[in-house]
C-alpha atoms as a PDB file:
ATOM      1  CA  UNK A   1      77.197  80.094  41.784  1.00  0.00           C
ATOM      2  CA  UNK A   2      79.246  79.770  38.495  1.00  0.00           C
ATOM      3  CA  UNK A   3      78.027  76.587  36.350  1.00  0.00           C
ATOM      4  CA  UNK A   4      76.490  74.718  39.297  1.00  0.00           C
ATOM      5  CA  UNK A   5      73.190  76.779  38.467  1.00  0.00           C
ATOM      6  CA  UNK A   6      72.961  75.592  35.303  1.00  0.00           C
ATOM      7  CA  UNK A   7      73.885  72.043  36.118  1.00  0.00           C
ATOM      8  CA  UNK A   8      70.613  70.819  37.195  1.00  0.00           C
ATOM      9  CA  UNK A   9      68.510  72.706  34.186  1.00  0.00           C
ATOM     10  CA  UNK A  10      70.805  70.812  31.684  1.00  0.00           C
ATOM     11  CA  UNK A  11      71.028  67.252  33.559  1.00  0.00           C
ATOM     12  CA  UNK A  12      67.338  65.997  32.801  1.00  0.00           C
ATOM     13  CA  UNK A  13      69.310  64.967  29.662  1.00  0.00           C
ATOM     14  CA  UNK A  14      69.546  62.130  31.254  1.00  0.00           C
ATOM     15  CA  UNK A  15      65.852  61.163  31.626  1.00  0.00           C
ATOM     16  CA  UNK A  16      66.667  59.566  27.649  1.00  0.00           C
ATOM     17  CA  UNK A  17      68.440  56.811  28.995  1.00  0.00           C
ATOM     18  CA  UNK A  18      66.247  55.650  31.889  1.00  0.00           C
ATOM     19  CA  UNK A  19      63.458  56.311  29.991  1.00  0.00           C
ATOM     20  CA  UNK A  20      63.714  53.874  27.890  1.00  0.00           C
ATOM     21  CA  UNK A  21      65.725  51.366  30.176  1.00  0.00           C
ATOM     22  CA  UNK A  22      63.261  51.588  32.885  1.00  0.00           C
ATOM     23  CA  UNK A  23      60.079  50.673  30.492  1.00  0.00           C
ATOM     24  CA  UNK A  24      62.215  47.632  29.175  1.00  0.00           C
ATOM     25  CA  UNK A  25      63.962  46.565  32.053  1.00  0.00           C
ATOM     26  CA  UNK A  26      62.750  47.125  35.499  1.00  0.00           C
ATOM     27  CA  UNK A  27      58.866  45.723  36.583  1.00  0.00           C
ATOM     28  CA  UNK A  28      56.429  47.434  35.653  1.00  0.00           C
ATOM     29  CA  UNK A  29      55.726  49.248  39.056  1.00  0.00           C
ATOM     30  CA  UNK A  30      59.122  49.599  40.035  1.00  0.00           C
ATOM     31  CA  UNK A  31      59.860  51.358  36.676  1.00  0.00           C
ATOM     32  CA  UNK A  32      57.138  54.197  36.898  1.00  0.00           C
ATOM     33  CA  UNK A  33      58.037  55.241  40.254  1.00  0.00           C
ATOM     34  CA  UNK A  34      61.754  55.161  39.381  1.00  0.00           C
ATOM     35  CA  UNK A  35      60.371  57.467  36.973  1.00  0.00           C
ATOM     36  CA  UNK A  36      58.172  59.681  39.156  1.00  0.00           C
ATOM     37  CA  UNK A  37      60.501  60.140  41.791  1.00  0.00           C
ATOM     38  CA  UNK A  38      63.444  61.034  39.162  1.00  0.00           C
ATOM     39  CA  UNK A  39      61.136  63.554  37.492  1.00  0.00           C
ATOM     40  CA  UNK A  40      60.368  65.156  41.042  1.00  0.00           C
ATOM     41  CA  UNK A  41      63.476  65.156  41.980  1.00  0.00           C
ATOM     42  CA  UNK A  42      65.144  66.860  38.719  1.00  0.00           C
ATOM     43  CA  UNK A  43      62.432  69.472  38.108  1.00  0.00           C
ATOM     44  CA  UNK A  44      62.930  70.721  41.754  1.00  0.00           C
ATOM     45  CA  UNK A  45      66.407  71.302  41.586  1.00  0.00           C
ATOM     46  CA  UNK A  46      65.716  72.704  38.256  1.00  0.00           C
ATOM     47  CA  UNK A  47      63.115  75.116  39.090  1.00  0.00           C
ATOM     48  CA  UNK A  48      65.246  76.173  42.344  1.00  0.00           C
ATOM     49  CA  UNK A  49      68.357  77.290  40.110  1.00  0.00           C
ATOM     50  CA  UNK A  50      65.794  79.008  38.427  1.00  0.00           C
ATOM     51  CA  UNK A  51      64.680  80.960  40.929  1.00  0.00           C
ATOM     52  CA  UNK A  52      67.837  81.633  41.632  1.00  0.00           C
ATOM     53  CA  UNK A  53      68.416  83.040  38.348  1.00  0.00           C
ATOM     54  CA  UNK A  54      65.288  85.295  38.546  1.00  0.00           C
ATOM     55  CA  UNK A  55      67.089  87.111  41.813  1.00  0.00           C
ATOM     56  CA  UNK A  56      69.810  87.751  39.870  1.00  0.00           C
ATOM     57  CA  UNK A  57      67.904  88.936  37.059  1.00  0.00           C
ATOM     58  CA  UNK A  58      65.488  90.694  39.308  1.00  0.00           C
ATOM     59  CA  UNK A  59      68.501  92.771  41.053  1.00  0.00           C
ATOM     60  CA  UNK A  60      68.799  95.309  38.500  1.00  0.00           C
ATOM     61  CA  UNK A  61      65.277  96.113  37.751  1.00  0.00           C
ATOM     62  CA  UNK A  62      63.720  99.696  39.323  1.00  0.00           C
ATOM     63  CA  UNK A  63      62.047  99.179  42.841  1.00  0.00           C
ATOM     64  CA  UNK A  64      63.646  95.296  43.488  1.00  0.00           C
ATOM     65  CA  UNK A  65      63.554  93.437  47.370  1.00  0.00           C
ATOM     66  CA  UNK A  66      66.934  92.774  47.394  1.00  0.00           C
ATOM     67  CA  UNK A  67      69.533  94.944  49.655  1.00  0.00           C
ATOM     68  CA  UNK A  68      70.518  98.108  48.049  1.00  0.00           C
ATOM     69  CA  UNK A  69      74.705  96.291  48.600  1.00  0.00           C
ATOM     70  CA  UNK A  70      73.227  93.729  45.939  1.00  0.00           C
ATOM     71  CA  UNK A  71      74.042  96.657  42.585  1.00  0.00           C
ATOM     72  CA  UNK A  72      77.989  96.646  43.845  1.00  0.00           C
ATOM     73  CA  UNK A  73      80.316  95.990  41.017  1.00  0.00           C
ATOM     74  CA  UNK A  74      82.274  93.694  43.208  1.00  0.00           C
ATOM     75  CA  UNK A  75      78.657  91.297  43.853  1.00  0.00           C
ATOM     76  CA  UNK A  76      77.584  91.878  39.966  1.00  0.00           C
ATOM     77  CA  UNK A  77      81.153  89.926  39.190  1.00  0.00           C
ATOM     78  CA  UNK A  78      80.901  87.487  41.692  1.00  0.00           C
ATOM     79  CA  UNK A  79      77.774  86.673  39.544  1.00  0.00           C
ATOM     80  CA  UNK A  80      78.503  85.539  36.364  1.00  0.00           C
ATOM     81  CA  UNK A  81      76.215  86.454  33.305  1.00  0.00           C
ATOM     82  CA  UNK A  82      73.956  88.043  35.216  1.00  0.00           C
ATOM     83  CA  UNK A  83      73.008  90.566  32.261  1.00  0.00           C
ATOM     84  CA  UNK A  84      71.298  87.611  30.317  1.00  0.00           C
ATOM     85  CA  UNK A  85      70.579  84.563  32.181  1.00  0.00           C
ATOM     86  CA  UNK A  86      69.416  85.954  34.871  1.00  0.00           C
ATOM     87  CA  UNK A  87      66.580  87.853  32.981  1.00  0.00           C
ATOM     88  CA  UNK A  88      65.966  85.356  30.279  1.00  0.00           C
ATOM     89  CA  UNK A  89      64.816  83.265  33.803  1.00  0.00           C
ATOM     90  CA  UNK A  90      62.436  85.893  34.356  1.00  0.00           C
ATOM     91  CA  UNK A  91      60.135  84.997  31.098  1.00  0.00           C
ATOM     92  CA  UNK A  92      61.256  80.945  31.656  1.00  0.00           C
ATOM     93  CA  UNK A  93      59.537  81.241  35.515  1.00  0.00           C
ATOM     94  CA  UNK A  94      56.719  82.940  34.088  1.00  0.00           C
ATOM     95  CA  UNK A  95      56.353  80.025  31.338  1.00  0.00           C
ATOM     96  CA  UNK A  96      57.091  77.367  33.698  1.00  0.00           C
ATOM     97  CA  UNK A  97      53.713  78.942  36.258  1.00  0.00           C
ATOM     98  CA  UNK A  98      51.110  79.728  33.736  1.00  0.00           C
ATOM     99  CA  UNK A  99      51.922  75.651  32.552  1.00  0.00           C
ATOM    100  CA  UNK A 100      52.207  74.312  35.729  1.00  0.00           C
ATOM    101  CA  UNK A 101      48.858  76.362  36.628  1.00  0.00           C
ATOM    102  CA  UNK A 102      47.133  75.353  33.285  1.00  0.00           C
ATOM    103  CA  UNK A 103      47.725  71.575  33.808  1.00  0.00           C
ATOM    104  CA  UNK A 104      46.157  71.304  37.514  1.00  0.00           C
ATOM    105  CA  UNK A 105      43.241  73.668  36.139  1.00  0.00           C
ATOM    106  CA  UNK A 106      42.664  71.028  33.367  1.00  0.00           C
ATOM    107  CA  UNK A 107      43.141  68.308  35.358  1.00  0.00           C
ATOM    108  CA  UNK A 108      40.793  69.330  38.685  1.00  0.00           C
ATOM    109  CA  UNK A 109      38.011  70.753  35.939  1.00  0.00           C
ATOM    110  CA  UNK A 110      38.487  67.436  33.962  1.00  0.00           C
ATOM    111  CA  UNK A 111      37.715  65.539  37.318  1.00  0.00           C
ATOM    112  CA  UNK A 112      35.162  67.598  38.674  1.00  0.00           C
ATOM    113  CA  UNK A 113      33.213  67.495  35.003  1.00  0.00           C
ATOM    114  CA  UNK A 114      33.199  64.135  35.068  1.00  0.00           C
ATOM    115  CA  UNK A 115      32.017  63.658  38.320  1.00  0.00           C
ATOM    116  CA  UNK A 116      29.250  65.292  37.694  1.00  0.00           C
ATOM    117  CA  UNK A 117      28.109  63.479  35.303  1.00  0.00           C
ATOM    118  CA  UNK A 118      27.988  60.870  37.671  1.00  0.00           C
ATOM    119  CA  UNK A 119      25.778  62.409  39.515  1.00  0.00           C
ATOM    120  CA  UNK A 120      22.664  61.277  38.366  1.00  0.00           C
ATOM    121  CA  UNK A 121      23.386  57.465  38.302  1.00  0.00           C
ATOM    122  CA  UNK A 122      22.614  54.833  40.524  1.00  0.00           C
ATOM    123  CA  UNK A 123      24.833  53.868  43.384  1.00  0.00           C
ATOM    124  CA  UNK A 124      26.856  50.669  41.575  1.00  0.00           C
ATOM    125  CA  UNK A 125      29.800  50.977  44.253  1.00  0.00           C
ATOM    126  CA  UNK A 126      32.922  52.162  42.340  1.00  0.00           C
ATOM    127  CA  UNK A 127      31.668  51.007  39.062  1.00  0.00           C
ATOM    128  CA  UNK A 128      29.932  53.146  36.855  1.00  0.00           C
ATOM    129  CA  UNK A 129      27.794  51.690  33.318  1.00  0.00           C
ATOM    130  CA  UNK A 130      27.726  54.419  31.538  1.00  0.00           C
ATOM    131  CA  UNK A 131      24.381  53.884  28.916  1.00  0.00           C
ATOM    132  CA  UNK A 132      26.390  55.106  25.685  1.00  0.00           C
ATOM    133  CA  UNK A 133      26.815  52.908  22.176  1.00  0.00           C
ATOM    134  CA  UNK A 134      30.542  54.361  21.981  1.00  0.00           C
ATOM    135  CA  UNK A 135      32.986  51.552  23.693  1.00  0.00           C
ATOM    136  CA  UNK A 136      35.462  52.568  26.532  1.00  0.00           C
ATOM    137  CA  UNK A 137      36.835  52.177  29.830  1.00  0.00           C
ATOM    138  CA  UNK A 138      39.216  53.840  31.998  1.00  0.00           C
ATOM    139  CA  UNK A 139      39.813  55.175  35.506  1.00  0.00           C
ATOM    140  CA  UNK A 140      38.683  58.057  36.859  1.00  0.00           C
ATOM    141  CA  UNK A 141      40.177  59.332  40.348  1.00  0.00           C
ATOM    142  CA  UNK A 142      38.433  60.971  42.867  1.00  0.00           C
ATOM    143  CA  UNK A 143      37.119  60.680  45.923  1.00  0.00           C
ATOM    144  CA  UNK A 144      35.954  57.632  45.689  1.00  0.00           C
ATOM    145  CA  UNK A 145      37.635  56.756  42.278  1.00  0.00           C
ATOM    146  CA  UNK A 146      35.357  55.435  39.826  1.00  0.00           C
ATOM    147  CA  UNK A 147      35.715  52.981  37.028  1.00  0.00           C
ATOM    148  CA  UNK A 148      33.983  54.099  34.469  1.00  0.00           C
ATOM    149  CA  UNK A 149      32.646  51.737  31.198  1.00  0.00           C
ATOM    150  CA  UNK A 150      30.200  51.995  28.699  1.00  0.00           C
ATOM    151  CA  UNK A 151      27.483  49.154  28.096  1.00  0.00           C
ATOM    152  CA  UNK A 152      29.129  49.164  24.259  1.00  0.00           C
ATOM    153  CA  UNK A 153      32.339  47.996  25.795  1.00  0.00           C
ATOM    154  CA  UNK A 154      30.611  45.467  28.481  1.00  0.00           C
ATOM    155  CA  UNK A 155      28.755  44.200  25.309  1.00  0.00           C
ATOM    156  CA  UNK A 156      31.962  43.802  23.355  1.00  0.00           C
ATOM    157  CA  UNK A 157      33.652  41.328  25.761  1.00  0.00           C
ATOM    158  CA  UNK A 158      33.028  38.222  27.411  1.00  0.00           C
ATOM    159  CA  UNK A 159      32.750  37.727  31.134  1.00  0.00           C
ATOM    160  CA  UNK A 160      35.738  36.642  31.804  1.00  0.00           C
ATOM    161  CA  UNK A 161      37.612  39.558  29.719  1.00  0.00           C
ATOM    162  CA  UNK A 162      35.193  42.093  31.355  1.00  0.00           C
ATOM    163  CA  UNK A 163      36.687  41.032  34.503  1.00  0.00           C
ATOM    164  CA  UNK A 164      40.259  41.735  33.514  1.00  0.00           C
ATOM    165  CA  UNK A 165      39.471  44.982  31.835  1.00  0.00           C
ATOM    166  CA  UNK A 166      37.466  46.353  34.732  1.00  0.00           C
ATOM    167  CA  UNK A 167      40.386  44.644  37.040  1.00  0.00           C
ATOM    168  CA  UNK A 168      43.058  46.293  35.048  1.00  0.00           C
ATOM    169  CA  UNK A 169      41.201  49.734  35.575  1.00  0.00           C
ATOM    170  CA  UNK A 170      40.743  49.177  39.019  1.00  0.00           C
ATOM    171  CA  UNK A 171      44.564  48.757  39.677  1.00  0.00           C
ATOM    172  CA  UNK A 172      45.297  52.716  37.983  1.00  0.00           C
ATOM    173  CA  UNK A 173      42.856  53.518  41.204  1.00  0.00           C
ATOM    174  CA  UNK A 174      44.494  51.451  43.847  1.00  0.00           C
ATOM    175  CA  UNK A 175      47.943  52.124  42.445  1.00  0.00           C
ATOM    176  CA  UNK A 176      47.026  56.151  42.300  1.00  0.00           C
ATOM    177  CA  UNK A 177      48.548  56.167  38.916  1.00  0.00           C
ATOM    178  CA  UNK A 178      46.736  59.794  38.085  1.00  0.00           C
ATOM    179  CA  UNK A 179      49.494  61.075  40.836  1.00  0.00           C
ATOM    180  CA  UNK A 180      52.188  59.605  39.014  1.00  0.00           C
ATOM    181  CA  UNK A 181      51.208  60.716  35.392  1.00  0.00           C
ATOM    182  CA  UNK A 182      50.220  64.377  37.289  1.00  0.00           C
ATOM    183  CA  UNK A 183      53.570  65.007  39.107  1.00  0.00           C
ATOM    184  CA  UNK A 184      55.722  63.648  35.986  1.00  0.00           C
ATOM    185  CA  UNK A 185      53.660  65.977  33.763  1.00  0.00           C
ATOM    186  CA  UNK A 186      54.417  69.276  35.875  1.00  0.00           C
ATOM    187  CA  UNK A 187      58.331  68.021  35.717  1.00  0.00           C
ATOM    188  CA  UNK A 188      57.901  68.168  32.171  1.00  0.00           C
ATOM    189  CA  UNK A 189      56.326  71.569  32.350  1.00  0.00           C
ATOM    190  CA  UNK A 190      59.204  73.036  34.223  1.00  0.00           C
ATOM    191  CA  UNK A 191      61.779  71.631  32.411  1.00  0.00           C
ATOM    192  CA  UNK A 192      61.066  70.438  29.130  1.00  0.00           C
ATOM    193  CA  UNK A 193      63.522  68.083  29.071  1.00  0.00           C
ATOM    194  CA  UNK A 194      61.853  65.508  31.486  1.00  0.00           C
ATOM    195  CA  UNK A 195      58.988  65.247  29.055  1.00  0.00           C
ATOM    196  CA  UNK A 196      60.180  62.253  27.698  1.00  0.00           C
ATOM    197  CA  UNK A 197      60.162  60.489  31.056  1.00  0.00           C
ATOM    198  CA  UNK A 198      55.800  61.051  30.491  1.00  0.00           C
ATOM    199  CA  UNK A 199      55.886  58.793  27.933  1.00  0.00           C
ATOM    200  CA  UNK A 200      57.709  56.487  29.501  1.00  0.00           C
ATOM    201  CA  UNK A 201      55.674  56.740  32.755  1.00  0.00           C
ATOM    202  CA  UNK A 202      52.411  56.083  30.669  1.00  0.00           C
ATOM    203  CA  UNK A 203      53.561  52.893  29.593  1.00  0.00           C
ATOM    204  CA  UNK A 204      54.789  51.507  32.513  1.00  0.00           C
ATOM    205  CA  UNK A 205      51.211  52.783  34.134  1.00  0.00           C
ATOM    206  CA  UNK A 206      49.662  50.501  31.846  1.00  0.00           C
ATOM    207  CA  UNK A 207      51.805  47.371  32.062  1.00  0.00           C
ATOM    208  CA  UNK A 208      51.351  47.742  36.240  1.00  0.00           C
ATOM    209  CA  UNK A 209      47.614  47.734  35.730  1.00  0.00           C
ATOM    210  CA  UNK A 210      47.993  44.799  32.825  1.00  0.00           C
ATOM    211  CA  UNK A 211      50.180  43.108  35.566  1.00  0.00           C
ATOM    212  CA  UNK A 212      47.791  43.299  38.619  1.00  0.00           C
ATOM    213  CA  UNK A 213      44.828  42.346  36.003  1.00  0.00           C
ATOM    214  CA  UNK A 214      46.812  39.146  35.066  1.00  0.00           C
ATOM    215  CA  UNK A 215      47.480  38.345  39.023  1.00  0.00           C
ATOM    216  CA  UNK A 216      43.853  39.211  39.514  1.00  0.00           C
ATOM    217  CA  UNK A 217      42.818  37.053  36.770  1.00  0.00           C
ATOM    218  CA  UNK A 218      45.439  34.118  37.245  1.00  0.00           C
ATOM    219  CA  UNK A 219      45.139  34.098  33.602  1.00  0.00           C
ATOM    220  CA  UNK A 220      48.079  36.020  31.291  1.00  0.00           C
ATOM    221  CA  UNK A 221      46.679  34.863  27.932  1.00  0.00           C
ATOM    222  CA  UNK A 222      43.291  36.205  28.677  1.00  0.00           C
ATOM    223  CA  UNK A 223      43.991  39.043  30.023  1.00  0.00           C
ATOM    224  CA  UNK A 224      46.351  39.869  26.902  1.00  0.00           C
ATOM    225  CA  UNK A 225      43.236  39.079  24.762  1.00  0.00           C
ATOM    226  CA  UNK A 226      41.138  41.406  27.049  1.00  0.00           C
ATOM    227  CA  UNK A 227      43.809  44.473  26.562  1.00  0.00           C
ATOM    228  CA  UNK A 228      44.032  43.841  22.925  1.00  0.00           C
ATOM    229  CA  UNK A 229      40.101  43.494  22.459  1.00  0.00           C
ATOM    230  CA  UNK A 230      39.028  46.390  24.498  1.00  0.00           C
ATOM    231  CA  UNK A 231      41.988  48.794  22.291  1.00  0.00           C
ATOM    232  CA  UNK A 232      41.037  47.592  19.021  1.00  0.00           C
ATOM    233  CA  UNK A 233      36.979  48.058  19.361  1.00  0.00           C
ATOM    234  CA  UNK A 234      37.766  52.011  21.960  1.00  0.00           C
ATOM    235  CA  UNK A 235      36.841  54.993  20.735  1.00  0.00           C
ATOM    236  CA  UNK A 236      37.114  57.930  23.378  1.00  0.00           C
ATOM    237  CA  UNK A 237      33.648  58.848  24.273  1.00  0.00           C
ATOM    238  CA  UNK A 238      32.602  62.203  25.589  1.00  0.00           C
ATOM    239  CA  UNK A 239      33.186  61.756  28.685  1.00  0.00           C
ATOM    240  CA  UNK A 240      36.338  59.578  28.472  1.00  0.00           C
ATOM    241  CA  UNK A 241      37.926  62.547  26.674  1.00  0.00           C
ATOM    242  CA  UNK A 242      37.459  64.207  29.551  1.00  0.00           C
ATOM    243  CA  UNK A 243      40.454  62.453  31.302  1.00  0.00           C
ATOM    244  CA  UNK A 244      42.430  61.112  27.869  1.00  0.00           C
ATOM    245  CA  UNK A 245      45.295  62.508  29.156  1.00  0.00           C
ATOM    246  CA  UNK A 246      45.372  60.845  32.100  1.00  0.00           C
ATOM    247  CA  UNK A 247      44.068  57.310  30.952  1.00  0.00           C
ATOM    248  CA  UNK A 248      46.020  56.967  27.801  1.00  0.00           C
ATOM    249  CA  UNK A 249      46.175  52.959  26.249  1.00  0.00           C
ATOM    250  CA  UNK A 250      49.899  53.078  26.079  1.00  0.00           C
ATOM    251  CA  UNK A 251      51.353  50.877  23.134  1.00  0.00           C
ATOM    252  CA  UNK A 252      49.364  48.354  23.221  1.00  0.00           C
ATOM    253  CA  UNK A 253      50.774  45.389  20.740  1.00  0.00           C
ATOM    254  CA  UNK A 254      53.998  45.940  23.295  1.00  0.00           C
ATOM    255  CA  UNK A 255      51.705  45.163  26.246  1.00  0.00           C
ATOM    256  CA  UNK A 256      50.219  42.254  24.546  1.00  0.00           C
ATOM    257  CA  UNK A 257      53.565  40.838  24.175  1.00  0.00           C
ATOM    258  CA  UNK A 258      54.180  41.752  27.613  1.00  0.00           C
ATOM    259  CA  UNK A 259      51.617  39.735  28.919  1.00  0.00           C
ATOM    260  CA  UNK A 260      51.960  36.333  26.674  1.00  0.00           C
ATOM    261  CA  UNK A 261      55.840  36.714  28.267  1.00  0.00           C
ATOM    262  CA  UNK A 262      56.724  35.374  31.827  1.00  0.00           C
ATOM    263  CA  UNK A 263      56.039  37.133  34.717  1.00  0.00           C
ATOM    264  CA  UNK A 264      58.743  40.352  35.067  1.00  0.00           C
ATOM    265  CA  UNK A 265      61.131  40.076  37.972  1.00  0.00           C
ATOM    266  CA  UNK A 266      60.456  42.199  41.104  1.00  0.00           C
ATOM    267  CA  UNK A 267      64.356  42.077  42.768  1.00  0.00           C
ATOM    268  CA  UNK A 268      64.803  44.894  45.035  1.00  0.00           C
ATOM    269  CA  UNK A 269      67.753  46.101  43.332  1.00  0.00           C
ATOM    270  CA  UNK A 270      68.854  45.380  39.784  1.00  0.00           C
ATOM    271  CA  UNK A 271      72.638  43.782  39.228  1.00  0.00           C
ATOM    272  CA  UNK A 272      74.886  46.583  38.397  1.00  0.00           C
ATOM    273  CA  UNK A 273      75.996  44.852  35.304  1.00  0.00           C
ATOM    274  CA  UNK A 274      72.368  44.769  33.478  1.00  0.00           C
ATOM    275  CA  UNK A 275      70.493  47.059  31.170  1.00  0.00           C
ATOM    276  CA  UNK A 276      68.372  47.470  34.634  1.00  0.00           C
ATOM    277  CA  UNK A 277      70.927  48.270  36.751  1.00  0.00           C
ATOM    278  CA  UNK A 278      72.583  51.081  34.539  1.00  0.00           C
ATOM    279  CA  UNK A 279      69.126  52.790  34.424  1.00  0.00           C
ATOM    280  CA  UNK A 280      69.056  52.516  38.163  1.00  0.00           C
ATOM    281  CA  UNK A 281      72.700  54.117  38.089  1.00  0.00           C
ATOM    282  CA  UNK A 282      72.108  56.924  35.403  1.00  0.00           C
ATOM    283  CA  UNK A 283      69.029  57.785  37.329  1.00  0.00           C
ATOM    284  CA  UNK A 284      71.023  57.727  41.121  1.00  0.00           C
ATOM    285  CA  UNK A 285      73.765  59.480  39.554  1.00  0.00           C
ATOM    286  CA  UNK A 286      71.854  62.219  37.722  1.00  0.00           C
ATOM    287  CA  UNK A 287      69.541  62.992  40.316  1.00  0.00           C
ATOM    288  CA  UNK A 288      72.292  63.356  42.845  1.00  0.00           C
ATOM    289  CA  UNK A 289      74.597  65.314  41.195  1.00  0.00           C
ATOM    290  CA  UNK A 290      71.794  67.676  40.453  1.00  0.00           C
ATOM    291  CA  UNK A 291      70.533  68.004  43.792  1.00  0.00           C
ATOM    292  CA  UNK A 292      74.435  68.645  44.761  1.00  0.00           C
ATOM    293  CA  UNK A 293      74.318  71.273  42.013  1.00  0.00           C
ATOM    294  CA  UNK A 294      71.450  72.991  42.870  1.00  0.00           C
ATOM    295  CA  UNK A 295      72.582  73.019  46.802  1.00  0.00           C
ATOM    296  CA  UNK A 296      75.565  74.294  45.857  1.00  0.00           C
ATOM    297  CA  UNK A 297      74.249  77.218  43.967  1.00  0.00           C
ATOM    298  CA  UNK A 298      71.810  78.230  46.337  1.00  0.00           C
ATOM    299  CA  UNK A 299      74.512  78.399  49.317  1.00  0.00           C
ATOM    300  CA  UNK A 300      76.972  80.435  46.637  1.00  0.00           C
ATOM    301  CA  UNK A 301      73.998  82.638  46.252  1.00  0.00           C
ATOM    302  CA  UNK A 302      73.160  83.127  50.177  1.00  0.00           C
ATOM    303  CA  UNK A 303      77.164  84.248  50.588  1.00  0.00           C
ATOM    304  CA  UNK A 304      77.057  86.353  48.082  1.00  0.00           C
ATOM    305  CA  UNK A 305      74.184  88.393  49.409  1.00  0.00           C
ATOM    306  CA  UNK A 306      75.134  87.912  52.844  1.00  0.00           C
ATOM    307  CA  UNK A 307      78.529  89.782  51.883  1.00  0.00           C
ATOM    308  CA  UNK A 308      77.029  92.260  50.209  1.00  0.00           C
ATOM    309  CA  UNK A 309      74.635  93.262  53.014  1.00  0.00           C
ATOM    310  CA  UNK A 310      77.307  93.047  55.748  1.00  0.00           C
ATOM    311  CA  UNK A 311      78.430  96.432  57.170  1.00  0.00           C
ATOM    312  CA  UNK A 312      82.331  96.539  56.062  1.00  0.00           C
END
């Protein structure tokens, strides 16, 4: 195995860089599932060298599954700092499931809470006017995903920016950006170095749905006003705070200026020699090596056990 197992539990180091490339560089909705499928990708291979670490740490202990050949001298060697690592990954697994567990519970009660609220409202299609004098709007997925709004924040805005708020809500739906914020949070629960990518991921969430608003619209300008209006005036009500950590506002000044720009560029690939295309390379590069790393380790680990089981 030697330092190939720790390869891939170290490289999320390199979530900083296309991070914050990605949210300046790439469009919008090419940037957050850049950023979804990196975080996937590196908190897999993490969280299989850390398994691997808990069966080495697991060997010694009384009453273990492995073969009784695993407690040679000549495997123990082949397995380098067994003594430490390998049980130190015993408490990290055990962090890394009651997070991962805690997150989906809050999440799935979150949703079903909220949903039930719902329940006794008329049938408005997938909006929802939500009688409350505390102003806000956001998404909330499901089956069928609602939009959900108070009558503060319909009162707030004009027609025409109601329809690019409740437009801009409707793309998190139809772009299932809960999935992406979900799946890049659990990557930052099993490695805690991904968790800047969240960040990251929220804005460029928010700039997709800003961008889809705008097309929806056919107007930037307003729909800038209609993102600045609708932060400025939100408070989270209590259902909204149901679900804040899954319809966050993102920076919003940033998105305003977003919007009174041109339209972002939607190439396949990025050139190789732009700010774009290095994030695209540190994130093909990192993700690969890791997955190489983490391969690597787990077929050092299968020889080593099937050695030490084989009859000499």
């Amino acid at each position: 195995m030697g330092v190939f197992v720790y390869l891939p539990l170290v490289l999320p180091l390199t979530a900083l860089p296309i991070a914050r490339l990605a949210e300046q560089h790439l469009h919008p909705r090419r940037a957050a599932r850049l950023l979804t499928t990196v975080a996937v990708i590196l908190a897999s291979c993490s969280l299989v060298c850390l398994g691997l670490l808990v069966v080495v740490g697991t060997a010694q202990l009384p009453g273990n599954p492995l073969p009784d050949g695993w407690s040679d001298d000549e495997v123990r060697e082949a397995v380098p700092h067994d003594a430490f690592a390998g049980k130190a990954s015993i408490l990290a697994l055990v962090a890394v499931t009651m997070a991962c567990g805690f997150t989906l519970h809050r999440h799935y009660r979150f949703r079903a809470r909220a949903h039930r609220a719902l329940a006794g409202l008329p049938d408005g299609g997938d909006l929802a006017v939500l009688p409350d004098d505390v102003p806000y709007a956001y998404a909330l997925p499901g089956s069928p995903g609602r939009v959900m709004v108070s009558t503060a924040m319909l009162t707030a805005l004009d027609p025409a920016e109601r329809r690019a708020l409740l437009a801009h809500e409707r793309a998190h739906l139809a772009g299932h950006h809960h999935r992406l914020l979900l799946a890049t949070r659990l990557a930052g629960c099993v490695n805690p170095l991904l968790r800047p990518l969240q960040a990251a991921l929220v804005y460029s969430t928010e700039r997709w749905a800003d961008e889809e608003a705008a097309r929806a619209t056919g107007d930037r300008r307003l729909t800038a006003r209609a993102v600045g209006k609708a932060a400025l005036i939100s408070r989270p009500g209590p259902r909204a705070a149901a679900v804040a950590g899954f319809a966050a506002a993102g920076p919003v000044p940033r998105r305003v200026a977003a919007l009174l720009g041109p339209v972002p560029s939607d190439r396949g690939w990025p050139p190789a020699l732009t700010p774009a295309g290095a994030a695209a390379f540190v994130a093909a590069a990192g993700t690969t090596v890791s997955a190489l790393s983490a391969l690597n380790a787990a077929v050092a680990l299968y020889l080593v056990l099937e050695a030490a089981t084989t009859p000499l």
